[in-house]
C-alpha atoms as a PDB file:
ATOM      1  CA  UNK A   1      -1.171  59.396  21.108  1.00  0.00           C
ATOM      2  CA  UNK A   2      -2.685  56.070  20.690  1.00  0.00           C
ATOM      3  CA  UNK A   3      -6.284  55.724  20.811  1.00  0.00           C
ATOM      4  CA  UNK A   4      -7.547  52.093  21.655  1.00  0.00           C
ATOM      5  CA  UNK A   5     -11.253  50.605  21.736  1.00  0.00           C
ATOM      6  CA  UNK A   6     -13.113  50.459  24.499  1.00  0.00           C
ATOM      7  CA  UNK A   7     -14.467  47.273  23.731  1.00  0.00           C
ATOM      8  CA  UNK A   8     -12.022  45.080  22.103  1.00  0.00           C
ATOM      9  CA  UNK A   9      -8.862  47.462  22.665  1.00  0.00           C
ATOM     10  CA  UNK A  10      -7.709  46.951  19.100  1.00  0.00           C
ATOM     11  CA  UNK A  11      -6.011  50.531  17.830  1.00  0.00           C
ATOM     12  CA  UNK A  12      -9.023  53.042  16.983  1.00  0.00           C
ATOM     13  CA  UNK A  13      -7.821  55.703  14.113  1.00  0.00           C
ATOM     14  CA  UNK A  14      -9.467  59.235  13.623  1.00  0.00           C
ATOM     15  CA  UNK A  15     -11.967  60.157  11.312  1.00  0.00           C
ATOM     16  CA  UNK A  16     -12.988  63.502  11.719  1.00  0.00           C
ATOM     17  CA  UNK A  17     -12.291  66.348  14.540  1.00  0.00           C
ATOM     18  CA  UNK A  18     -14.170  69.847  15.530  1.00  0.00           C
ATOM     19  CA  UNK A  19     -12.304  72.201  17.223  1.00  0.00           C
ATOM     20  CA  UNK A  20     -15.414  74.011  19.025  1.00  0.00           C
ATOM     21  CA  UNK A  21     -12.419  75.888  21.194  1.00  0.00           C
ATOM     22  CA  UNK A  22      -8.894  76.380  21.995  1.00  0.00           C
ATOM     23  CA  UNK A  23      -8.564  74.133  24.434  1.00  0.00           C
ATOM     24  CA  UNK A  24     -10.939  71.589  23.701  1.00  0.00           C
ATOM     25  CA  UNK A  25     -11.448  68.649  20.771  1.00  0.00           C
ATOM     26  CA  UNK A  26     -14.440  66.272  19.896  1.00  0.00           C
ATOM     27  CA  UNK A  27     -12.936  63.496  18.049  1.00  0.00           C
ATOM     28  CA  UNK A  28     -14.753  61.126  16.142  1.00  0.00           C
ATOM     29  CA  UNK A  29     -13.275  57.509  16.212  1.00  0.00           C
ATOM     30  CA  UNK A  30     -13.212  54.105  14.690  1.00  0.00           C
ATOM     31  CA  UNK A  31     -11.933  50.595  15.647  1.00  0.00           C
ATOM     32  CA  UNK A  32      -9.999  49.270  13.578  1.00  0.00           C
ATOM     33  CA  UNK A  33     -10.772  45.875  14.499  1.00  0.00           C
ATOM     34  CA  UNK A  34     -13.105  44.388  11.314  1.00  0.00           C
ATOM     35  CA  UNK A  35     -14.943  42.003  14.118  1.00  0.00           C
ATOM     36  CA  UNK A  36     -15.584  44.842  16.249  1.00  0.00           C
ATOM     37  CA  UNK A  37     -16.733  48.212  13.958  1.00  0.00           C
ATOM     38  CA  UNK A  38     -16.819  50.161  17.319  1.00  0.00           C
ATOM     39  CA  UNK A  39     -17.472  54.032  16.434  1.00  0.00           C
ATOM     40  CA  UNK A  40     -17.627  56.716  18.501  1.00  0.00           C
ATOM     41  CA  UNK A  41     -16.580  60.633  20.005  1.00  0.00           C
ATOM     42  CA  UNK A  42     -13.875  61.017  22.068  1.00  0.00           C
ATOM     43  CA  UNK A  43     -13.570  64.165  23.957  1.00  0.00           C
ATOM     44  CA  UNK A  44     -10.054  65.611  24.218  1.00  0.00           C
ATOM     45  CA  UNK A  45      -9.705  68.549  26.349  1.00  0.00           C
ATOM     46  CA  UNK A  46      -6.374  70.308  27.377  1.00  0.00           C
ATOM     47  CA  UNK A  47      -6.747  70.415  31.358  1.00  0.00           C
ATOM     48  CA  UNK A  48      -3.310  71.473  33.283  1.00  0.00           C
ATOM     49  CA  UNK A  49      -0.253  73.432  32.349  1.00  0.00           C
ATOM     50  CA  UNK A  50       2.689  71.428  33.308  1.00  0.00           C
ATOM     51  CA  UNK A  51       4.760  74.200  32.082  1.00  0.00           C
ATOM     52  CA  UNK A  52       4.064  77.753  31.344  1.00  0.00           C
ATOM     53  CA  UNK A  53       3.801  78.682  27.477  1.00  0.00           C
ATOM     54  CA  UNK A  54       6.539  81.575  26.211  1.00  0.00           C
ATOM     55  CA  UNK A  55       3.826  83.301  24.221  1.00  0.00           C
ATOM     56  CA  UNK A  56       0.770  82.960  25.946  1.00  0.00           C
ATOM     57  CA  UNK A  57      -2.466  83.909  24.514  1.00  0.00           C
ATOM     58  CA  UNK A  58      -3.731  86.166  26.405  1.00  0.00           C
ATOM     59  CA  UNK A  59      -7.665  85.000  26.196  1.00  0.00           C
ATOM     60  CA  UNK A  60      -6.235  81.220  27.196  1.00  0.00           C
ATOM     61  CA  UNK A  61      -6.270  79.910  30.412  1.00  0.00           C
ATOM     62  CA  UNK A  62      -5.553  76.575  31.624  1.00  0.00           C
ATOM     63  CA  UNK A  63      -4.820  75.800  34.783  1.00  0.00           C
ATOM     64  CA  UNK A  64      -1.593  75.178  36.057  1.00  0.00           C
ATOM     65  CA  UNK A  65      -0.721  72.532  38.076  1.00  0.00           C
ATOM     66  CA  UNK A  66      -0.677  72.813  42.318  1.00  0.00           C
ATOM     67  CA  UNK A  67       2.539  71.113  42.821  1.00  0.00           C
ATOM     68  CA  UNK A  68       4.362  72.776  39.665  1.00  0.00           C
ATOM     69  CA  UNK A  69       2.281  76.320  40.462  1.00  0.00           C
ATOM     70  CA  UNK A  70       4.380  76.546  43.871  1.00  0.00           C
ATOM     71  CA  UNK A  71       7.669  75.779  42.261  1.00  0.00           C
ATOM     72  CA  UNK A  72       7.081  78.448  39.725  1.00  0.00           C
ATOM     73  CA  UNK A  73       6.097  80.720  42.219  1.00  0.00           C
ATOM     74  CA  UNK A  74       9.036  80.300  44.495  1.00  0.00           C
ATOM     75  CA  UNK A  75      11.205  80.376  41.613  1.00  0.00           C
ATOM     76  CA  UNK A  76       9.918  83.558  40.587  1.00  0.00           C
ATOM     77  CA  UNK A  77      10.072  85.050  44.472  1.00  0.00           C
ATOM     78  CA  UNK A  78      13.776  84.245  44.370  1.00  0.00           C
ATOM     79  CA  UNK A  79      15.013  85.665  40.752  1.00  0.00           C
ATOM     80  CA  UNK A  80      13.132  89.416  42.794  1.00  0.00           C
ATOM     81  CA  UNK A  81      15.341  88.825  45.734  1.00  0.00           C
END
């Protein structure tokens, strides 16, 4: 994933991370752009399942998708038929 600066939009590279929970990253960021020196956190959060995991965890929930959510569902109503 490339990260680019908000100001400039010169490539910004990682510094540090924190992890405070599965599903969600505060990433601390600099421009790499000497004029610029833009710093800053970047907030990365995992927000839809696009498809479902084959070894969930079972204290993990992210939401799936509406469109792909009624696929799945018909999918799996069909394979009990």
């Amino acid at each position: 994933m490339r990260i680019c600066c908000p100001h400039c939009a010169e490539a910004a590279i990682t510094r540090t991370s924190r992890r405070p929970s599965p599903v969600f990253y505060e990433v601390y960021a600099q421009c790499t752009n000497p004029r610029c020196g833009w710093g800053g956190k970047i907030y990365v959060e995992f927000a839809l399942t696009l498809a479902p995991s084959r070894a969930p965890h079972a204290d993990i929930r992210i939401p799936m998708e509406p469109g792909r959510r009624r696929a799945y569902m018909d999918q799996l109503a069909t394979m009990n038929d």
